[in-house]
Protein backbone atom coordinates (compact mmCIF):
# COMPACT_ATOMS: atom_id res chain seq x y z
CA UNK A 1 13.05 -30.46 19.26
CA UNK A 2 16.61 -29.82 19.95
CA UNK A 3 18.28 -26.44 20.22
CA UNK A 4 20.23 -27.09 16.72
CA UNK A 5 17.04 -28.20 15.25
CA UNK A 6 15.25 -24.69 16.42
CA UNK A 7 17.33 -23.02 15.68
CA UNK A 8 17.71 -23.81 12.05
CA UNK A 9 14.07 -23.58 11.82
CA UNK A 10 14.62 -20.35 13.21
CA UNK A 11 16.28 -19.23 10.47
CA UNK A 12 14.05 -20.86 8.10
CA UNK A 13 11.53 -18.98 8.93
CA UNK A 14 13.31 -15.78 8.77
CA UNK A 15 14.43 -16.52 5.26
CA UNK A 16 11.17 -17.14 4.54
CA UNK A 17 10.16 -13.64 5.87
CA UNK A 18 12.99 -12.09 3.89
CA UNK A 19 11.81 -13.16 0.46
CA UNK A 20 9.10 -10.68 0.51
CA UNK A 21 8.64 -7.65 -1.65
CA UNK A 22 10.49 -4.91 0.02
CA UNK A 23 8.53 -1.49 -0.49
CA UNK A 24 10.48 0.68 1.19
CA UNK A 25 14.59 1.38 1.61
CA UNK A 26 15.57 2.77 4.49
CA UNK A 27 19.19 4.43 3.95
CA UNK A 28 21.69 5.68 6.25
CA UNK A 29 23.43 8.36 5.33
CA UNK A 30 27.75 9.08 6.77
CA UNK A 31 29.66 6.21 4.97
CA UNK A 32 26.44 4.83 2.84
CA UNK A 33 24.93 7.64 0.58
CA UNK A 34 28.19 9.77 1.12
CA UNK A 35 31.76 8.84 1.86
CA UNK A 36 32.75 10.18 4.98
CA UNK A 37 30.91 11.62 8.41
CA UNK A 38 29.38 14.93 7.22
CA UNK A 39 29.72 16.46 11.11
CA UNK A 40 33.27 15.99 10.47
CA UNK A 41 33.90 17.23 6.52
CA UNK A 42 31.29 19.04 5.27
CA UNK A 43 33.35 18.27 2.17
CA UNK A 44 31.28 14.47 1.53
CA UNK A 45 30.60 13.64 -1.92
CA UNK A 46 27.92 10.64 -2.91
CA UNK A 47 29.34 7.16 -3.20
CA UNK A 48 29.77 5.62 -7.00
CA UNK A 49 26.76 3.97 -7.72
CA UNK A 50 24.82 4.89 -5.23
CA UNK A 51 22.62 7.67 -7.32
CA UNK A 52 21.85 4.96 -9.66
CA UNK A 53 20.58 2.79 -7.29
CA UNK A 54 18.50 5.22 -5.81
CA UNK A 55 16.89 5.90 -8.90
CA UNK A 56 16.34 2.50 -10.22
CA UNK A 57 14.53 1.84 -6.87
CA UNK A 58 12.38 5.15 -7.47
CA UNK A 59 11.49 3.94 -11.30
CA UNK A 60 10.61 0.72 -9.27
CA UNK A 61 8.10 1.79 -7.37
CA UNK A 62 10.41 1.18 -4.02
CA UNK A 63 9.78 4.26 -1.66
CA UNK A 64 12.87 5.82 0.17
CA UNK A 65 13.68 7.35 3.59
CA UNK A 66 16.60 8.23 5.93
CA UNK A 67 17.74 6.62 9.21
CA UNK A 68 20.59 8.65 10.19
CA UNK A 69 22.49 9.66 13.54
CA UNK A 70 22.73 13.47 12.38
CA UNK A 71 21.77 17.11 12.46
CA UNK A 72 18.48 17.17 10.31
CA UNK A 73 18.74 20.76 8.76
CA UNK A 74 22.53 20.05 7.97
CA UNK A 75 21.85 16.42 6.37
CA UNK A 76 18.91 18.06 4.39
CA UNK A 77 20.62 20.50 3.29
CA UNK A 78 23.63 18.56 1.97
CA UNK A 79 21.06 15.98 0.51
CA UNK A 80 19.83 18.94 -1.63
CA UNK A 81 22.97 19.55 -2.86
CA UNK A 82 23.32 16.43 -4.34
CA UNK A 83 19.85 16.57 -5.64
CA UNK A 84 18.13 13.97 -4.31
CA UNK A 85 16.46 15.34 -1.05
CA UNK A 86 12.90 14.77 -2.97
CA UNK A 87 13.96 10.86 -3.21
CA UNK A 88 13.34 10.53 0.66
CA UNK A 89 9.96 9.86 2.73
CA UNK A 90 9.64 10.96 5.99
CA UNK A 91 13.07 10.77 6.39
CA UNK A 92 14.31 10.45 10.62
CA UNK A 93 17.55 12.19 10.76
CA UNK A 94 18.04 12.67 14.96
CA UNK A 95 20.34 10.90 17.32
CA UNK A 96 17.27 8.52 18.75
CA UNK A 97 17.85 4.74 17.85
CA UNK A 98 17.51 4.15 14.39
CA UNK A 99 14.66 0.92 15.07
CA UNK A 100 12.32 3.64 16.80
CA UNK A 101 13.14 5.37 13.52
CA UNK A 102 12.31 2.54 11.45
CA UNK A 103 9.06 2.16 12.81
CA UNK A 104 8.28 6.13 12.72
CA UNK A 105 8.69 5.62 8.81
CA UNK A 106 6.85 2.31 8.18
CA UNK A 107 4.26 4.04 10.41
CA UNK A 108 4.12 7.38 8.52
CA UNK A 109 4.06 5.64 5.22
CA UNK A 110 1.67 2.73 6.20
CA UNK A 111 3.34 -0.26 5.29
CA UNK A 112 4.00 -3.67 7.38
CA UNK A 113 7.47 -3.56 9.11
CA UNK A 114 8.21 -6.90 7.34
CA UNK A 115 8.14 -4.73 3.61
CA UNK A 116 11.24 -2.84 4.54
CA UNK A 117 14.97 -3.00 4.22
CA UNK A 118 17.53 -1.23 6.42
CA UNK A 119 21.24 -0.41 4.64
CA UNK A 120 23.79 1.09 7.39
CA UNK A 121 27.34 0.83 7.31
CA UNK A 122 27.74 -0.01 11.21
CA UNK A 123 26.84 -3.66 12.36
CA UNK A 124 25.78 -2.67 15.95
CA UNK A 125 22.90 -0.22 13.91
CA UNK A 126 21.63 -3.45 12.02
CA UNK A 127 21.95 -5.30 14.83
CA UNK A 128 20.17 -3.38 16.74
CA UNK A 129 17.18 -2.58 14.34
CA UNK A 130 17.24 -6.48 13.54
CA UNK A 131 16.78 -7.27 17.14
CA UNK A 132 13.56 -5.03 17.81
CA UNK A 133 12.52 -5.76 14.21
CA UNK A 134 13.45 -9.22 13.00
CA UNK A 135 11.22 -9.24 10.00
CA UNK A 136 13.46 -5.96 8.68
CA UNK A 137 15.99 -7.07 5.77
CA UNK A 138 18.75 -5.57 6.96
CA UNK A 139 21.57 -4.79 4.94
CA UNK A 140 25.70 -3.78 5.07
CA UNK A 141 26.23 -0.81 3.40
CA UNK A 142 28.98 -2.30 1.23
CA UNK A 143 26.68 -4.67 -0.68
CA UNK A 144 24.52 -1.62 -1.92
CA UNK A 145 25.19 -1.79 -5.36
CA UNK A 146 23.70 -5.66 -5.52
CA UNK A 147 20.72 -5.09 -4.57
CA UNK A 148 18.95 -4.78 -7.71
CA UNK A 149 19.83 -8.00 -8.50
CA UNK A 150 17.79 -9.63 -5.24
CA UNK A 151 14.90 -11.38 -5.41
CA UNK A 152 12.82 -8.45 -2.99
CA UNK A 153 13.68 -5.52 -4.56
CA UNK A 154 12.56 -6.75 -8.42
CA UNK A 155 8.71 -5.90 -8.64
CA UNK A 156 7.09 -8.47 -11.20
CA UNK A 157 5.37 -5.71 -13.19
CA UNK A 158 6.29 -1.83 -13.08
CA UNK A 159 3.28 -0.03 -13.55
CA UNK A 160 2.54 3.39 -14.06
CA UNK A 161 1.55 3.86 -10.63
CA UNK A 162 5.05 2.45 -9.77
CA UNK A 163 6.52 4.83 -11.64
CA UNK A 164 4.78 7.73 -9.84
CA UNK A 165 4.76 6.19 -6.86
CA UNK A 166 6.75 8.47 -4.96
CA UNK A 167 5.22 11.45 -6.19
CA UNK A 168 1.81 10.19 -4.85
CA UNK A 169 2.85 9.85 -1.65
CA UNK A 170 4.32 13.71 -2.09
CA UNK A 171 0.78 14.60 -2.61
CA UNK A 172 -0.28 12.22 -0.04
CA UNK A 173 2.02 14.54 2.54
CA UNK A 174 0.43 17.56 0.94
CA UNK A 175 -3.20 16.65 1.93
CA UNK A 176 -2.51 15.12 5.21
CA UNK A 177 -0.68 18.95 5.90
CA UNK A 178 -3.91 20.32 4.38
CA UNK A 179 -6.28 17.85 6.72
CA UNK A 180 -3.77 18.36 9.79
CA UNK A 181 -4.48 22.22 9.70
CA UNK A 182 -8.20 22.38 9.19
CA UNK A 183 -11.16 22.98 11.98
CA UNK A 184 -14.22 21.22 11.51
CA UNK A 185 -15.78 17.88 10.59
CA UNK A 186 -13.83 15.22 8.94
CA UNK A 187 -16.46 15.49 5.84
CA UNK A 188 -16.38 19.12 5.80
CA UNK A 189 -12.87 18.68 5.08
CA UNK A 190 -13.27 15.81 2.36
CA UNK A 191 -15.58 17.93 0.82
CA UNK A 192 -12.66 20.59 -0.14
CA UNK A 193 -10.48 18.14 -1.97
CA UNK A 194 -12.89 17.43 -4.99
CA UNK A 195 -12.93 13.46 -4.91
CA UNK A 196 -13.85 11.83 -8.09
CA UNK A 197 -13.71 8.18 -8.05
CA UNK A 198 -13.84 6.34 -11.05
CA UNK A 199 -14.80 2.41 -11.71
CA UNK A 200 -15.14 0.00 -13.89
CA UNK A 201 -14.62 -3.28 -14.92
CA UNK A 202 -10.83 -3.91 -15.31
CA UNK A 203 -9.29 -3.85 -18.81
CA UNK A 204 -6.31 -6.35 -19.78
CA UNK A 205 -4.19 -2.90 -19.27
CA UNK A 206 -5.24 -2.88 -15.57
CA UNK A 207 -3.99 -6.22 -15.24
CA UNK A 208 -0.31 -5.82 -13.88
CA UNK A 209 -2.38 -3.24 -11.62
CA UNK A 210 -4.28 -5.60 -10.24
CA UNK A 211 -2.06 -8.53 -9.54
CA UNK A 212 0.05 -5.59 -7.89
CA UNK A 213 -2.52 -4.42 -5.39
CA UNK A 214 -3.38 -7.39 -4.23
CA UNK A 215 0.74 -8.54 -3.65
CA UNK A 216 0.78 -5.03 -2.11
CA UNK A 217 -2.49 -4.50 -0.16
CA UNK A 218 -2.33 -6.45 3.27
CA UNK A 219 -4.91 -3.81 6.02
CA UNK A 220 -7.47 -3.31 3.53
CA UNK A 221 -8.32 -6.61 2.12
CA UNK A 222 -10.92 -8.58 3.51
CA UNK A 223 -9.43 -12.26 2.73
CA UNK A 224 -5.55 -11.65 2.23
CA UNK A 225 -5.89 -13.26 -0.85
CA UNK A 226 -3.50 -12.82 -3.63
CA UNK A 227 -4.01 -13.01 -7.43
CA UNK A 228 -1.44 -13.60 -10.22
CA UNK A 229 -1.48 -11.97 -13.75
CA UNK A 230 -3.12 -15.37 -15.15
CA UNK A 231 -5.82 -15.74 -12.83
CA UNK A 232 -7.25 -12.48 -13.14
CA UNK A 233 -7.35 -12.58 -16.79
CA UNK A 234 -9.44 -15.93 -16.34
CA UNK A 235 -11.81 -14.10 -13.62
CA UNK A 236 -12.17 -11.29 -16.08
CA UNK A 237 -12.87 -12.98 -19.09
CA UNK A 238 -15.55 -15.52 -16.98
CA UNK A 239 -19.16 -14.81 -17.98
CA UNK A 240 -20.04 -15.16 -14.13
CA UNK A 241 -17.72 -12.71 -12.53
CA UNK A 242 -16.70 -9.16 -12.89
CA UNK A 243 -13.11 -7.71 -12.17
CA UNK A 244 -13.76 -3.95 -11.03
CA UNK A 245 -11.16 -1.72 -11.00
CA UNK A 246 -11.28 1.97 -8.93
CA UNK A 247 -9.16 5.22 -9.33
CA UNK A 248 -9.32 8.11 -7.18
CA UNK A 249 -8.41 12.22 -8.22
CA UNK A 250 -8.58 15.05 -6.32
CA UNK A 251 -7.49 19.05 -6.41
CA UNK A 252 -4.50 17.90 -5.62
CA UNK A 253 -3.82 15.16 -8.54
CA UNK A 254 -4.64 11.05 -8.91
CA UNK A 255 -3.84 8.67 -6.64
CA UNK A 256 -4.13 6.09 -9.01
CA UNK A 257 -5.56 2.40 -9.10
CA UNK A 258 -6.20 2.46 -5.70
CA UNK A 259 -8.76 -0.41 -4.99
CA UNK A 260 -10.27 -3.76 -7.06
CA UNK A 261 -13.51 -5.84 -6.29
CA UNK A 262 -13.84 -9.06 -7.46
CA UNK A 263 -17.43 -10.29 -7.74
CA UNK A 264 -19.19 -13.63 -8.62
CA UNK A 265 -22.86 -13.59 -10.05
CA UNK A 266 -25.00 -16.52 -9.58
CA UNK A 267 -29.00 -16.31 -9.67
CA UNK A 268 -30.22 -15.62 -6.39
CA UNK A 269 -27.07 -14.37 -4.96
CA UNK A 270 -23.85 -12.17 -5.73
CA UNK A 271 -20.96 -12.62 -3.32
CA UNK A 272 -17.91 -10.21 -2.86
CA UNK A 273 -14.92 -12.69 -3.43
CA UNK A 274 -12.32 -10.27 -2.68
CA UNK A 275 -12.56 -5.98 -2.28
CA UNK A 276 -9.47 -4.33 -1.44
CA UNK A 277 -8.15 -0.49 -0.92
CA UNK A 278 -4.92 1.38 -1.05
CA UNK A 279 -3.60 2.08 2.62
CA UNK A 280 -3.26 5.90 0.99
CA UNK A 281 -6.94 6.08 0.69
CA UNK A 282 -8.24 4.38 4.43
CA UNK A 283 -9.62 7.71 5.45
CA UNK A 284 -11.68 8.86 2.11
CA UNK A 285 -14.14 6.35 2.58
CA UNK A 286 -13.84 4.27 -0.65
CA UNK A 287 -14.91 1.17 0.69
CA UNK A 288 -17.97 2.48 1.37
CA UNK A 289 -18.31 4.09 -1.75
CA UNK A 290 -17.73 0.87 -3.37
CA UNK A 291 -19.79 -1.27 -1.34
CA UNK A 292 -22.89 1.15 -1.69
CA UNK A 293 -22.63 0.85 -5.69
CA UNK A 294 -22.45 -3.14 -5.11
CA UNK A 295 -25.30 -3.36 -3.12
CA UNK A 296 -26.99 -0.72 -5.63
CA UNK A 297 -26.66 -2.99 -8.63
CA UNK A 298 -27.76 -6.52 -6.54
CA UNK A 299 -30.92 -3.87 -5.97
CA UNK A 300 -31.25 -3.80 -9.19
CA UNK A 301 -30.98 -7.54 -10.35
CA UNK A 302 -33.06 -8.56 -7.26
CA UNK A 303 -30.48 -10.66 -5.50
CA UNK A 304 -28.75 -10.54 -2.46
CA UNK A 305 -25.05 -9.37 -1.64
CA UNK A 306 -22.67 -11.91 -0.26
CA UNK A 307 -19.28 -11.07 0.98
CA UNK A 308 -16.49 -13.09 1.98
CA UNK A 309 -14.40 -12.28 5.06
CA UNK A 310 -10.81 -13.94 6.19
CA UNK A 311 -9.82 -12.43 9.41
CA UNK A 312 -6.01 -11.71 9.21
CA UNK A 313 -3.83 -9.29 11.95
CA UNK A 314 -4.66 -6.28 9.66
CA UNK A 315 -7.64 -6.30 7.86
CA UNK A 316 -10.33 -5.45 10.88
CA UNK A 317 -11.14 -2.42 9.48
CA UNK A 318 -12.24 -3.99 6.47
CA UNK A 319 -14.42 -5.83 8.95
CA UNK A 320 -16.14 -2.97 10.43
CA UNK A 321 -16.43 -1.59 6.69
CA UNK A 322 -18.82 -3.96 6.22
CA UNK A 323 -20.56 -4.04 9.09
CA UNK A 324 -21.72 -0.16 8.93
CA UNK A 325 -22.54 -0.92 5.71
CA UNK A 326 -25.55 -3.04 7.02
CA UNK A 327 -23.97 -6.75 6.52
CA UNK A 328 -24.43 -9.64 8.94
CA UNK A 329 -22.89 -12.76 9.83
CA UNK A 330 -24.85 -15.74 8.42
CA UNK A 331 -22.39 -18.60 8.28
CA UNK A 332 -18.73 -19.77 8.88
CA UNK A 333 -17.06 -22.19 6.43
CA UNK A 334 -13.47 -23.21 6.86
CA UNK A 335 -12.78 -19.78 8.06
CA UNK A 336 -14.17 -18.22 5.60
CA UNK A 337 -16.56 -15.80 7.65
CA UNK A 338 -19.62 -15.04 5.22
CA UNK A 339 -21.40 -11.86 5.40
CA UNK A 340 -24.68 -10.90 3.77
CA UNK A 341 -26.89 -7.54 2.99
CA UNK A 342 -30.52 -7.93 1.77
CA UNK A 343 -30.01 -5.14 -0.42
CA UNK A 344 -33.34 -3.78 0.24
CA UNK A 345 -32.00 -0.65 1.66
CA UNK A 346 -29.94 1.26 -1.43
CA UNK A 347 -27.24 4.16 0.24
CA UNK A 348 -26.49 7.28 -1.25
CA UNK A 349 -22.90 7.98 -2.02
CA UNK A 350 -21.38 10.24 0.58
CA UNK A 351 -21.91 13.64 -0.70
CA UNK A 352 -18.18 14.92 -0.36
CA UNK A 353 -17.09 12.70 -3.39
CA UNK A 354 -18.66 12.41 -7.13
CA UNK A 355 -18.64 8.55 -8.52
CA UNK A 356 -18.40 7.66 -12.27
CA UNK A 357 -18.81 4.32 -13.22
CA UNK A 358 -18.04 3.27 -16.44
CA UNK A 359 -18.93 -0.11 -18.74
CA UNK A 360 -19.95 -1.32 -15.00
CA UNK A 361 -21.73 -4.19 -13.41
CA UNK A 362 -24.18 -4.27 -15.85
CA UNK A 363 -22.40 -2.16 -18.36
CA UNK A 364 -24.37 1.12 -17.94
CA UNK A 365 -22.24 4.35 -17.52
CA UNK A 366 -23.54 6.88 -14.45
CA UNK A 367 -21.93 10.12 -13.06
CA UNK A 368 -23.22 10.80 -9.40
CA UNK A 369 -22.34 14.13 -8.13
């Protein structure tokens, strides 16, 4: 292949990249959110338009942060001023290069590098972060105000939990605080929050849900698969499989729809064709929870639990998920690893969380504390 030629497939590729839901804008601040250097006029005042877009993003679902070259209590504090401080995740204002701050917030948040945008003023900063992060949309500062109109930054659906997105991962900052402090085992710990996890099979209302998490969930998913609006409402309305939907509250408020199991019945077998988790919930164990109701049920009906497993660069610890949960390798087909549990063996739920299931596989109702 020629240099011309690889280089336009180059950029193909990178195109392709870019046309991927963007969770999370990354803003600069002197001569992007406010007109002028602030270290120079304290005097700044926002740029037209640019409150609106911030808050369109928010209603969105998009998360927010700060990349700036700065003094963090003095950017903060003028950031209050204008009343949108809360807007911001994590934000990295220091004088450290602004792609080692990119990657402290897609870190801190969770996401893939490749689900955020970068909007600076200064070409050598996008340059820069574009070079040590290619899959980063990165974007001049002047063409702010159009980027409501691209394709990345218009979810399909805007959920509730879009909506409150933000304020989620406010808790979420809360807790980790809360968990950061505390002395003693990890369940010890869970067992202060009051996790209640609730499931059941999905409802045409959790449907825009659904098709969301799985566009959105990449490290917990064991097959990267992704589901549209219309094939979930076939898989929920089949006779042979059930669409399960989970939320998780605790003392300090819901997290939301935060996972979804997708499960096909057949007479001697039942196999997992898809279970996935919010990143915000890796560390409360509700995979486990989940899997131990599956294999609970299959118990019941006298059949044993299949799963199915695509290995992607993210999902392992869906993986190992399954394998403490007493599954085992018993074939490989067109790599599709499939797993299997005898179900002999029931688990209790851990005892740091109480489970309600409701109109479940089954479509009994149960509360265990």
């Amino acid at each position: 292949m020629s240099s011309d030629a690889l280089l336009v497939e180059l950029e193909k590729d990178r195109e392709e990249r870019r046309t991927k839901s963007v969770k999370v804008v990354v803003w600069d601040l002197d001569n992007t959110i406010w007109d002028g250097v602030l270290l120079e006029d304290e005097a700044v005042t926002l740029i037209p338009g640019v409150m609106n877009v911030i808050q369109e993003l928010d209603r969105r679902g998009i998360l927010q942060s700060i990349s700036s070259k700065n003094d963090h209590a003095t950017a903060m504090a003028k950031l209050g001023s204008f009343g949108i401080a809360e807007y911001f995740l994590y934000p990295q204002i220091n004088w450290g290069s602004k792609a080692v701050s990119v990657q402290a917030i897609a870190t801190a948040i969770n996401v893939g590098i490749d689900s955020i945008a970068f909007i600076d003023d200064q070409s050598y900063e996008r340059e820069e972060v574009a070079f040590s992060h290619p899959d980063v949309l990165c974007v001049d500062a002047i063409e702010f105000d159009a980027i409501l109109e691209r394709q990345e930054f218009i979810p399909r659906f805007i959920t509730d939990e879009s909506k409150g997105r933000r304020l989620m991962y406010l808790s979420d900052i809360q807790r980790n605080a809360v968990e950061a402090e505390y002395e003693g085992p990890k369940d010890d710990f869970l067992a202060t929050l009051g996790l209640k996890l609730t499931m059941g099979r999905a409802t045409e209302n959790d449907l825009q849900r659904a098709e969301e998490l799985t566009k959105r969930t990449h490290q917990l998913n064991t097959t990267g698969r992704t589901y549209n609006y219309d094939e979930l409402k076939a898989i929920m309305d089949s006779p042979d499989h059930d669409l399960l939907i989970a939320g998780l509250e605790d003392k300090f408020g819901a997290y939301g729809k935060i996972g979804l199991c997708l499960l096909e019945r057949a007479q001697e077998h039942w196999t997992v064709k898809l279970l996935l988790m919010s990143c915000r919930v890796m560390s409360r164990g509700v995979g486990t929870i989940i899997i131990n109701y599956l294999i609970s049920e299959a118990n019941k009906a006298g059949v044993r639990l299949r799963a199915e497993f695509i290995r992607t660069d993210r999902n392992r610890m869906m993986y190992i998920t399954y394998r403490f949960s007493n599954f085992e390798n018993v074939s490989e087909v067109g790599g599709i690893s499939i797993l299997e549990n005898d179900c002999r063996v029931v688990p209790d739920y851990p005892p740091y969380a109480s489970v309600h299931i409701v109109d479940g596989i089954g479509c009994r109702e149960d509360v265990f504390a």
